[in-house]
Each structure stands twice: as C-alpha cells, then as structure tokens.
Protein backbone atom coordinates (compact mmCIF):
# COMPACT_ATOMS: atom_id res chain seq x y z
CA UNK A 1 92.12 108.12 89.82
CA UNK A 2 92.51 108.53 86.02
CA UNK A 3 94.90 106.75 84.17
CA UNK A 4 96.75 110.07 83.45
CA UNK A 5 97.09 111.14 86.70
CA UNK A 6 99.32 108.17 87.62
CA UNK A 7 99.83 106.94 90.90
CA UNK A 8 98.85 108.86 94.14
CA UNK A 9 96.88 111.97 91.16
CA UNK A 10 93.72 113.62 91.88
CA UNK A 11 90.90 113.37 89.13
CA UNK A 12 89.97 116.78 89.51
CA UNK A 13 93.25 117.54 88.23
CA UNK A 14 95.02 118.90 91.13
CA UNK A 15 98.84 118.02 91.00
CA UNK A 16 100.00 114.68 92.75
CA UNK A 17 101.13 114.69 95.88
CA UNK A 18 105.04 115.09 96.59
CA UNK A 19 106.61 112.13 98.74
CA UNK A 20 107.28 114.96 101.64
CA UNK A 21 103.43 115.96 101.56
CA UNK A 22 102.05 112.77 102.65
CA UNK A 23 101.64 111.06 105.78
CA UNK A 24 102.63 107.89 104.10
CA UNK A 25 103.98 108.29 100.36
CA UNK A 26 103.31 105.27 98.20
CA UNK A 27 106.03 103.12 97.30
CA UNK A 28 106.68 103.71 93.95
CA UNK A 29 106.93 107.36 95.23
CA UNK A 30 109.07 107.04 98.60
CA UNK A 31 111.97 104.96 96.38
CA UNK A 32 111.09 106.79 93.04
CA UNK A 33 115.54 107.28 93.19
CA UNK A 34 116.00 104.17 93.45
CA UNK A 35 113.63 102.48 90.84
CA UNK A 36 115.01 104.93 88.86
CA UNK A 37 119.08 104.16 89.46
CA UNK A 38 117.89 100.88 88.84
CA UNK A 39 116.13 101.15 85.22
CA UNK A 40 119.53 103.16 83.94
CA UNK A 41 121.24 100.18 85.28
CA UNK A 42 119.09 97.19 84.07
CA UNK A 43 120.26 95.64 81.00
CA UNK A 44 118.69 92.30 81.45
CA UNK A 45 115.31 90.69 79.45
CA UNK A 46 112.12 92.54 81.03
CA UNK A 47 108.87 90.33 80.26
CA UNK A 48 106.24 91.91 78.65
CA UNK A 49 104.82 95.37 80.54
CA UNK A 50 107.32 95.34 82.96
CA UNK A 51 109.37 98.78 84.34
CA UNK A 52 112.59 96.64 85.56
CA UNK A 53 113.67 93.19 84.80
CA UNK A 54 113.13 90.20 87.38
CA UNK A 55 116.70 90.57 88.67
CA UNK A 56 116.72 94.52 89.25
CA UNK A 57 113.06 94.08 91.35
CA UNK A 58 114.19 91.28 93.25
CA UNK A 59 117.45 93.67 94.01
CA UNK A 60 115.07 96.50 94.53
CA UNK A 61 113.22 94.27 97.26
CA UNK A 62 116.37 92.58 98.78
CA UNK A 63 118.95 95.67 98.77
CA UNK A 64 122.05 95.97 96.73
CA UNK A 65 124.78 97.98 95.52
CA UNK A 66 124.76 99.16 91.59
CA UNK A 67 127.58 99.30 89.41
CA UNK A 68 128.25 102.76 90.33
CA UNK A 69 128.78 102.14 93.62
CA UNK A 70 125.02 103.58 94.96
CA UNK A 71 123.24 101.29 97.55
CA UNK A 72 119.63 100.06 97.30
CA UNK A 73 118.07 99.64 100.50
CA UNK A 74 116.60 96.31 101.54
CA UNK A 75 112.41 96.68 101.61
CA UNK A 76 112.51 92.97 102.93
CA UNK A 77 114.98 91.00 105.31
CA UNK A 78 114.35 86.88 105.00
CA UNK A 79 115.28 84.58 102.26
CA UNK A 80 116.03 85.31 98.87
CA UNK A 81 114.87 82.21 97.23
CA UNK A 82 111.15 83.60 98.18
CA UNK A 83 111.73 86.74 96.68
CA UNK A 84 113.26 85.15 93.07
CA UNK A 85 110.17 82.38 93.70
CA UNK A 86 107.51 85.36 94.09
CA UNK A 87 109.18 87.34 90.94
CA UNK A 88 109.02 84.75 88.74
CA UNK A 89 105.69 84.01 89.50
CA UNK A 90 104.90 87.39 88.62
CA UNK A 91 106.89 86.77 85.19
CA UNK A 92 104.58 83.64 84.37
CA UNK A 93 101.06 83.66 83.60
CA UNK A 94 100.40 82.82 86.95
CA UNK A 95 98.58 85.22 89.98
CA UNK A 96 100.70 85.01 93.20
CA UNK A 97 99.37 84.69 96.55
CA UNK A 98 101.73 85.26 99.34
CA UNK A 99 100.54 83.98 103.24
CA UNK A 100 101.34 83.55 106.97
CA UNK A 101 100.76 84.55 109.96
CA UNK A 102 100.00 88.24 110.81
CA UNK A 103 102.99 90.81 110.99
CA UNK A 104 104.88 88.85 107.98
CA UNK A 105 104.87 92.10 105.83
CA UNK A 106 102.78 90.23 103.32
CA UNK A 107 100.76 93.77 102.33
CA UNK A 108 104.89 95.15 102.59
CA UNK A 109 105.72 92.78 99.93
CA UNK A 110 102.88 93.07 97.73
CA UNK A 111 103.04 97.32 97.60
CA UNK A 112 106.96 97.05 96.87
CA UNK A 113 106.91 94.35 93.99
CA UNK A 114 103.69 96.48 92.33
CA UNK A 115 105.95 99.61 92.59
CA UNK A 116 108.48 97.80 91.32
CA UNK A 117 106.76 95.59 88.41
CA UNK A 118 104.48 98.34 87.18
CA UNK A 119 105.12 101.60 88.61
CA UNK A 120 102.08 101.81 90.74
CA UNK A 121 100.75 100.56 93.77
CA UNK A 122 97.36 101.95 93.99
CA UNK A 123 95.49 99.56 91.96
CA UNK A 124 94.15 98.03 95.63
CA UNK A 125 91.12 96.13 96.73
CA UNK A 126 90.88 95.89 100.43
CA UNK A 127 89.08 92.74 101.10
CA UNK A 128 86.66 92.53 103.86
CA UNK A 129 82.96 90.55 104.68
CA UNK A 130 81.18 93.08 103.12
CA UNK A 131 83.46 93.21 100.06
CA UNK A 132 80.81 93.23 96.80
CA UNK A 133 81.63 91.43 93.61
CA UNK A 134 81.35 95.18 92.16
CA UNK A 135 84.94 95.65 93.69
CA UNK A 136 86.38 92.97 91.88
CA UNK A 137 84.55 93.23 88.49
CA UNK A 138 83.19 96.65 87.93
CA UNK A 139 80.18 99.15 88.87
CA UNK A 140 77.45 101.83 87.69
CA UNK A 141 77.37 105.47 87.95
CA UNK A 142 73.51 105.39 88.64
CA UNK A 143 72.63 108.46 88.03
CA UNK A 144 73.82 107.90 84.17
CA UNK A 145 73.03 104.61 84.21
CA UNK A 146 69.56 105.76 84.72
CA UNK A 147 69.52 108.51 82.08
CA UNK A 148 71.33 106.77 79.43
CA UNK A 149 71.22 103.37 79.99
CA UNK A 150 73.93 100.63 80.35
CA UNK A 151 76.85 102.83 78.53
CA UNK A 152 81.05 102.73 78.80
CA UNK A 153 80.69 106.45 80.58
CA UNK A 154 78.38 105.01 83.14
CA UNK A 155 80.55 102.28 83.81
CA UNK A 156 82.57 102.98 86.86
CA UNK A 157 85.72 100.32 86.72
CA UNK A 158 87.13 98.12 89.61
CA UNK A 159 90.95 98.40 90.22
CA UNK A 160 91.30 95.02 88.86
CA UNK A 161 89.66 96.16 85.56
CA UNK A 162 91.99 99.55 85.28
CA UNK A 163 95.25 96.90 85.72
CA UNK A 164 93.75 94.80 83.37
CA UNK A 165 93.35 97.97 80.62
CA UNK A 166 96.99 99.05 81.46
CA UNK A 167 98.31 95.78 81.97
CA UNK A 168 99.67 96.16 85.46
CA UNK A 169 99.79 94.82 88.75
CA UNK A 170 96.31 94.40 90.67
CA UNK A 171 96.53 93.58 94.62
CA UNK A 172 94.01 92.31 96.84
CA UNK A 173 94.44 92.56 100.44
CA UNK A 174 92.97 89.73 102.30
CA UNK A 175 91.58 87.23 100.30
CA UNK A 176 90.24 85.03 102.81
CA UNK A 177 88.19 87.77 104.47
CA UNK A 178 85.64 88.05 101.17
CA UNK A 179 82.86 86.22 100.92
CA UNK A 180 83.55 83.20 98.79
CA UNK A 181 81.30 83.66 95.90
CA UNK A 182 83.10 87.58 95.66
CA UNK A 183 86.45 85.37 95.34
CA UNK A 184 85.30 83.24 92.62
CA UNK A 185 84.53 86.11 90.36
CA UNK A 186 88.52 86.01 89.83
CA UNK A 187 88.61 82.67 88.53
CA UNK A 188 87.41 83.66 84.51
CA UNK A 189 89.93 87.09 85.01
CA UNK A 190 92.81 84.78 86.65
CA UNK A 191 92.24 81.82 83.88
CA UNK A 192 90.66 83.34 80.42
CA UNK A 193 92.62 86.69 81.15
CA UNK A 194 89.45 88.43 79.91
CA UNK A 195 86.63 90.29 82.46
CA UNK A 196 83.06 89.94 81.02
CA UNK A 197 80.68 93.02 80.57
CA UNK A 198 77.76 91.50 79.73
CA UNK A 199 75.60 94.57 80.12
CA UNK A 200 77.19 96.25 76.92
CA UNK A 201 77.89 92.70 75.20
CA UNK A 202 81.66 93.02 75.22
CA UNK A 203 84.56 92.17 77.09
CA UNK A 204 88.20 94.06 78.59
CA UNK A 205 90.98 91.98 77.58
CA UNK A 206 94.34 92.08 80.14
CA UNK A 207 96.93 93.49 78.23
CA UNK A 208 100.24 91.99 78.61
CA UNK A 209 101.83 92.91 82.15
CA UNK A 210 98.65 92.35 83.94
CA UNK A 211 98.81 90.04 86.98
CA UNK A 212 97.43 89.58 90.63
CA UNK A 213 99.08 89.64 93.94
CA UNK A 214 96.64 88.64 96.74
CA UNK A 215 98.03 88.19 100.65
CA UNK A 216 95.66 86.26 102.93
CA UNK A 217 95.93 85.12 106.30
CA UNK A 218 96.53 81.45 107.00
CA UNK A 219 95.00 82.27 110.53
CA UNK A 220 91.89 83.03 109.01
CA UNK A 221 91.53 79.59 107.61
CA UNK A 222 88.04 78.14 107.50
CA UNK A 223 86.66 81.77 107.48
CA UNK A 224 86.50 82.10 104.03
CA UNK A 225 88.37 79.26 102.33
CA UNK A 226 89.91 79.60 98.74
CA UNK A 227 87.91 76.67 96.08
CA UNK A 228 90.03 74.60 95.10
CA UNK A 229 89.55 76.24 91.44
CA UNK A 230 90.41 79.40 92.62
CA UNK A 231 93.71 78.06 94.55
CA UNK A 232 94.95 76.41 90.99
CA UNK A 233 95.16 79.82 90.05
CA UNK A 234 97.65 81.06 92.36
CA UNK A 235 101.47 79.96 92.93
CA UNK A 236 101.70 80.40 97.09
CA UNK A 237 104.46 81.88 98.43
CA UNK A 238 104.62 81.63 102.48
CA UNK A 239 106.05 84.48 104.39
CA UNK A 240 107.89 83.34 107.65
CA UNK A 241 108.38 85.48 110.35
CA UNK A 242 111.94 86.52 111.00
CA UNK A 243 114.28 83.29 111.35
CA UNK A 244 116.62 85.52 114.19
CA UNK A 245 116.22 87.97 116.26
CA UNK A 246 119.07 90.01 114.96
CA UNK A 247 117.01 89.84 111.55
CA UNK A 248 113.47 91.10 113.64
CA UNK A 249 115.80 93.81 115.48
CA UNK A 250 116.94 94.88 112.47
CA UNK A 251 113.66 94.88 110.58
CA UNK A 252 111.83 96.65 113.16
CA UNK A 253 115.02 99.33 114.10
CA UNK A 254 114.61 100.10 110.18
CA UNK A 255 111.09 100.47 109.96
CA UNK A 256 111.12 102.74 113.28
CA UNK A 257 113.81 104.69 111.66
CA UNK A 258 111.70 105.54 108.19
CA UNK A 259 108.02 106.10 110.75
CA UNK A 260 110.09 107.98 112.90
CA UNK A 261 111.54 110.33 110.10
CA UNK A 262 107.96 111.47 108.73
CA UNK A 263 106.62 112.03 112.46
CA UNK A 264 109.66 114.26 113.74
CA UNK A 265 110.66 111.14 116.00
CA UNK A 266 114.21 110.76 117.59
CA UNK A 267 115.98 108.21 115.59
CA UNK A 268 115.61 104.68 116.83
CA UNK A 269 119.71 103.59 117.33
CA UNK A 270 119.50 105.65 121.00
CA UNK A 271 117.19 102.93 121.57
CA UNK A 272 118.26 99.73 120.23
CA UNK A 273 118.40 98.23 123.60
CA UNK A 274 114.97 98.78 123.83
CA UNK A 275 114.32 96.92 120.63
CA UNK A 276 116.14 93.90 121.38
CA UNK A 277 114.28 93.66 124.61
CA UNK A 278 110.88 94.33 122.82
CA UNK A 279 111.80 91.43 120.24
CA UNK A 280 113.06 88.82 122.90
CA UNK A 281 109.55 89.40 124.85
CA UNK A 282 107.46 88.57 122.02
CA UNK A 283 109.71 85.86 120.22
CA UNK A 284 110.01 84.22 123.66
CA UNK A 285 106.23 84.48 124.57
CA UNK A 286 104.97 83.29 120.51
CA UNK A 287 107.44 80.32 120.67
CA UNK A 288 106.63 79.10 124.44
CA UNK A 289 109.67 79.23 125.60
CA UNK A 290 112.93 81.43 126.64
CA UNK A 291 115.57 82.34 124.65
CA UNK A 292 118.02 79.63 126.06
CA UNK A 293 115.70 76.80 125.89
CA UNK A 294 115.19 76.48 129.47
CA UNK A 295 111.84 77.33 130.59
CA UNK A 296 108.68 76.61 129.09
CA UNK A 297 106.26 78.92 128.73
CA UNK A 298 102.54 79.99 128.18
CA UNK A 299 101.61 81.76 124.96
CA UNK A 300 99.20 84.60 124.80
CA UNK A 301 96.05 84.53 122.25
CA UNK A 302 97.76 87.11 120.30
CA UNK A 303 100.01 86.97 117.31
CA UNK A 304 102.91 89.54 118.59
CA UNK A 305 103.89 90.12 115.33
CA UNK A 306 107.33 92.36 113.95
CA UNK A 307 104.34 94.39 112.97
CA UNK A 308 103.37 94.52 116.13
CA UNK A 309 106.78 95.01 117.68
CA UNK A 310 107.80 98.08 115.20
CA UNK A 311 104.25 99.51 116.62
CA UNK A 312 105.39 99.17 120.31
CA UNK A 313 108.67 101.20 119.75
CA UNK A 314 106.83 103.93 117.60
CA UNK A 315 104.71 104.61 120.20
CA UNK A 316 107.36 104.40 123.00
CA UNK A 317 109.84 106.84 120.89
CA UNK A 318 106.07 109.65 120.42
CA UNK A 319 106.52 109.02 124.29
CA UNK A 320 109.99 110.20 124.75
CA UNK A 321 109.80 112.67 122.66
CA UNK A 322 107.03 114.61 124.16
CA UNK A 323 106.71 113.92 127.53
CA UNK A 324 110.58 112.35 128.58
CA UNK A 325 114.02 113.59 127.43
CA UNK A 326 113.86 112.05 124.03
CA UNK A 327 116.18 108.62 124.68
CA UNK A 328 114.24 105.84 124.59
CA UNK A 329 113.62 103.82 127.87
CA UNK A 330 112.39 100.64 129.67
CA UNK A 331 109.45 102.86 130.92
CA UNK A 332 108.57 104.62 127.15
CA UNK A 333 108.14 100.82 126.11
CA UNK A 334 105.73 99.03 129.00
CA UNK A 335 102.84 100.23 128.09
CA UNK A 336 102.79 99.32 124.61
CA UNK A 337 104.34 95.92 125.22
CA UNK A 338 101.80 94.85 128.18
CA UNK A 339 98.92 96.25 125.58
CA UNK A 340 99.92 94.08 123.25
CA UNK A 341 100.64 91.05 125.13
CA UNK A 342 97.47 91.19 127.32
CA UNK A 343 94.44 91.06 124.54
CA UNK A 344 92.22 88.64 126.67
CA UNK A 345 92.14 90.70 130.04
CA UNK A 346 91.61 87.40 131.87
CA UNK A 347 93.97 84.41 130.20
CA UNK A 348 96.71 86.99 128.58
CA UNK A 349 96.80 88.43 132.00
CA UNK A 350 97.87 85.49 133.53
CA UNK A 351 100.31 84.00 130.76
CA UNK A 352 101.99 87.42 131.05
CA UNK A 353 102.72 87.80 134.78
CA UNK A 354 103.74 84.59 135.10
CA UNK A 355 106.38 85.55 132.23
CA UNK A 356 107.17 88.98 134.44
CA UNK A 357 107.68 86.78 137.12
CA UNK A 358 109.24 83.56 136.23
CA UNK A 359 111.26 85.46 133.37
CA UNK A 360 111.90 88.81 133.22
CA UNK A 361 112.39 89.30 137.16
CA UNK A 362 115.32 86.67 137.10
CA UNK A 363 117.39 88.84 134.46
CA UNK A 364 119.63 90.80 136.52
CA UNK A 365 120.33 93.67 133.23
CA UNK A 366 116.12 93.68 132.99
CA UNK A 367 115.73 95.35 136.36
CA UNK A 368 114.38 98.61 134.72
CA UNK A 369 112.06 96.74 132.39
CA UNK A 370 110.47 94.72 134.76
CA UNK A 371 109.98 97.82 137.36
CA UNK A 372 108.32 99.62 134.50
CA UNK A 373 106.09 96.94 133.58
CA UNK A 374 104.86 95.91 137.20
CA UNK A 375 103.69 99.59 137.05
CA UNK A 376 101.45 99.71 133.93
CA UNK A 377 100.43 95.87 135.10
C-alpha cells in the first residue's frame, strides 16, 4: 500500500474500498463520522503527529456525547483510567504494550487507538514463529536487487519502517509468538528512534508521531519471553476481562449487533436472554464456581473468552436465520457453547457435564437450555 493511497488503497491505483464494500471495514473507516465530529470539536493540545488530542481519542474509545449533542459510541467497556494510562503512553516517547488473557480485545484496542492517533490502522505486523526479522526491519525486491544492486527502489519497507517515514502508529500483533532474536530487532527502533540500513549506508529517522503498540498474550509466557531490554521499552497496560456480567452482556450484545449488521443477521436484542445465559456459562465455568458462590466447580482447558462468547451468539443468530424462524433460542446456542467449552474431548467433556448436571439442570428457567445441550452432548 503506497503512502498515497491511504488506508485500506490499492497500489495499482484502483479506488479504496467504501466501508459498505468490505467484509470488515477498518476502523478508521467504519467510525470515519465520528473521528471526524470529533476533530471539529477538539480544541485541546494535540502532541506532535497526532489527528485528535489525548482527550478526544480516549472519548473516541470510551463513548461520549459532543457539544452538539451527537453521541460517540463506546469501542471499549472497562475502566477508564486504562484507557487515559494507554493514551498517554502513546503521547510519551514510550511504545505501549497492552496484555491478558485471550478475548480481552487487546488487537480491539490497538486498531481503534491507531485509527484514532494516526488515521490508519493498517500499518500491522502479525507476529507468529515463523515471523522474519525482514517484517520488522525491511526487505529486497530480488529481482532488482539482483540487477541493480542494493538500491532505495529495491528496498521493499516493513510496516514499522512506513510508520516510522510518516510518523504514525505501528502495531504488532503478538509479540510473544516471534522468535526472540526477531523481537530484539525493536530495541535500536524503540530506543534510538532511528532503523539502520546498512546495505545503502544510511538510516530512516521516525518522524515525530511515530510509536508502537504491541498486544501479547500473558498465557503464552515462557514461549517467547520479552528481554528484559526489550520490556524497558514498553509501558504495560493489562487488559482485564469484563469486571460484570452486565458489562460482558453488553459488550458482546454490541459486538453481535455491528457482525450481525454486515452479515444480514437479525439484530441481537430478540436474543438477549440468550446472551446472558451464554455469559453466565462461561464466567461461571472460567472462575470455578456459580454465580451465587455456592458450588464449586471444574474449569475447562479453555479460555472462554467475550471473544469467544460474541462468536457463540454469531453463529447461533446465522442459525436462526436460515434454518429457524429468526428469534434466537436455547437450541440456536448449544452447539456453539458445548464447542467451545469441550476443547479436550476427554477432560472438557467431563468438567462440562458435570456443570450440565450439577448446574444447569437445577435452574428451573434453564429447562430449554439444558434440553438443547444434552442433545448436541
């Protein structure tokens, strides 16, 4: 993607994309109105490079109403002191690296504060074990490296090198998942603020505005640990999954809602029963015990995330929709639920029928649910 293109344009310069083309429309393109309402209302300091000051993104993440009465909607439900702590982070010369558990909406977080910092989310390296330093630093064009030689036009830049020449935001997706000598090729880019080409004896120099968000997965610790040089670079902001479950209902009702919309879906409220039961299974079965306190129980060896959750009921609703009567039900939801309870066949097996059992079979206004699941069980 070429600089003039901007976020979500082609290089061979088709037009970009509109929102309503795309499966799933970048940020900075799905809210484009309401970054927008936002700038014409922002008259506080903006550092250096930024689109919006630190007090109109953290509104932009949080939700809000403007001075002329129009709402912003809320990209993130959970405390606001981790939002103001992760902007300001991104204000300082500092990187930011936000973790927890899976399903915390670290990648969420990341996407919306790029849009929101910088204009563009795109700037992305996906980290995996086969992730090569080239992602992180910068590549060849072969064929032209071959006929010319070690040239700027047969340099082929990283996404962390194109936020560095625009200063904007960079993200990398799991951290932890890299191999750890790929990670520490961030520490001179993180610390001098400069990326090395040694090839053609120079150097690209961040402009002001460029900085790092990187999520990682504190599940995945010992995988790929961060050195302790490369941690000093980072402020750490921890994600915690929802503190109650009207908070999870509500994040997952809302997410269902905007899937929903780009599939065709039936809108998620006709449901919401649905959802609450959905969110009481899997805080109950994570936390190892009911609701009330009163019975201990076994926790499977998955995470049952909100991510997780928000997947359950989109599936359920594509269910209703095309082969019931379009409402949401008890039955629409027991196959996704038992799928994602059950990963080990053997030991999730067991932890969830003795939860079908001991649990959901003793709650009178569960009758349905528990029908529905013996069924798929």
């Amino acid at each position: 993607m070429t600089e003039e293109a901007g976020p979500g344009g082609l290089d061979d310069g088709s037009p970009a994309p509109t929102a309503g083309a795309v499966l799933r429309p970048h940020a900075e393109q799905e809210h484009a109105g309401e970054l927008a309402r936002l700038a014409e209302h922002d008259d506080r300091p903006r550092p250096p490079g930024w689109r919006l000051s630190p007090w109109a993104v953290t509104t932009y993440l949080l939700g809000g109403e403007l001075p002329d009465g129009s709402a912003i909607s809320p990209k993130y439900v959970g405390p606001r002191r981790l939002m103001e702590v992760a902007v300001a982070t991104l204000a300082t010369d500092r990187a930011l690296l936000l973790l927890g558990v899976p399903g915390t909406a670290k990648t969420w977080v990341s996407e919306h504060l790029a849009a929101a910092v910088s204009g563009d989310s795109t700037l992305l390296v996906q980290g995996t074990a086969g992730t090569a330093e080239e992602a992180i630093r910068y590549g060849w064009n072969y064929a032209r490296l071959l006929a010319e030689g070690p040239s700027e036009r047969a340099l082929v830049e990283s996404p962390l090198m194109r936020a560095m020449r625009r200063g904007a935001v960079a993200r990398i997706e799991e951290l932890t998942r890299m191999p750890s000598d790929v990670q520490d090729t961030l520490i001179t880019v993180l610390s001098e603020k400069t990326l090395p080409v040694p090839e053609l004896n120079t150097e690209v120099q961040a402009r002001r505005g460029f900085t790092v968000i990187a999520t990682a997965n504190d599940r995945d610790r010992g995988v790929n640990e961060l050195s302790s040089a490369l941690r000093r670079r980072f402020n750490t902001v921890v994600l915690p999954l929802p503190e109650s479950v009207e908070d999870e209902v509500a994040i997952v009702a809302r997410r269902v809602d905007q899937i929903g919309a780009g599939l065709e879906l039936p809108e998620s409220p006709a449901g919401l029963e649905e959802i609450r039961r959905v969110v009481t299974v899997f805080r109950e079965l994570r936390s190892g015990a009911t609701a009330d306190g009163r019975t201990k129980l076994k926790s499977p060896s998955g995470t049952l995330s909100t991510a997780e959750a928000i997947s359950v009921i989109t599936s359920g609703l594509a269910l209703a929709a095309h082969f019931g009567d379009g409402v949401l039900r008890a039955a629409d939801v027991a196959g996704g639920i038992v799928g994602a309870v059950v990963q080990d066949p053997v030991s999730d097996r067991v932890v969830w029928q003795e939860y079908l059992e001991a649990v959901v079979r003793d709650r009178p206004e569960w009758r349905d649910f528990y029908r529905a699941c013996r069924e798929v069980s």
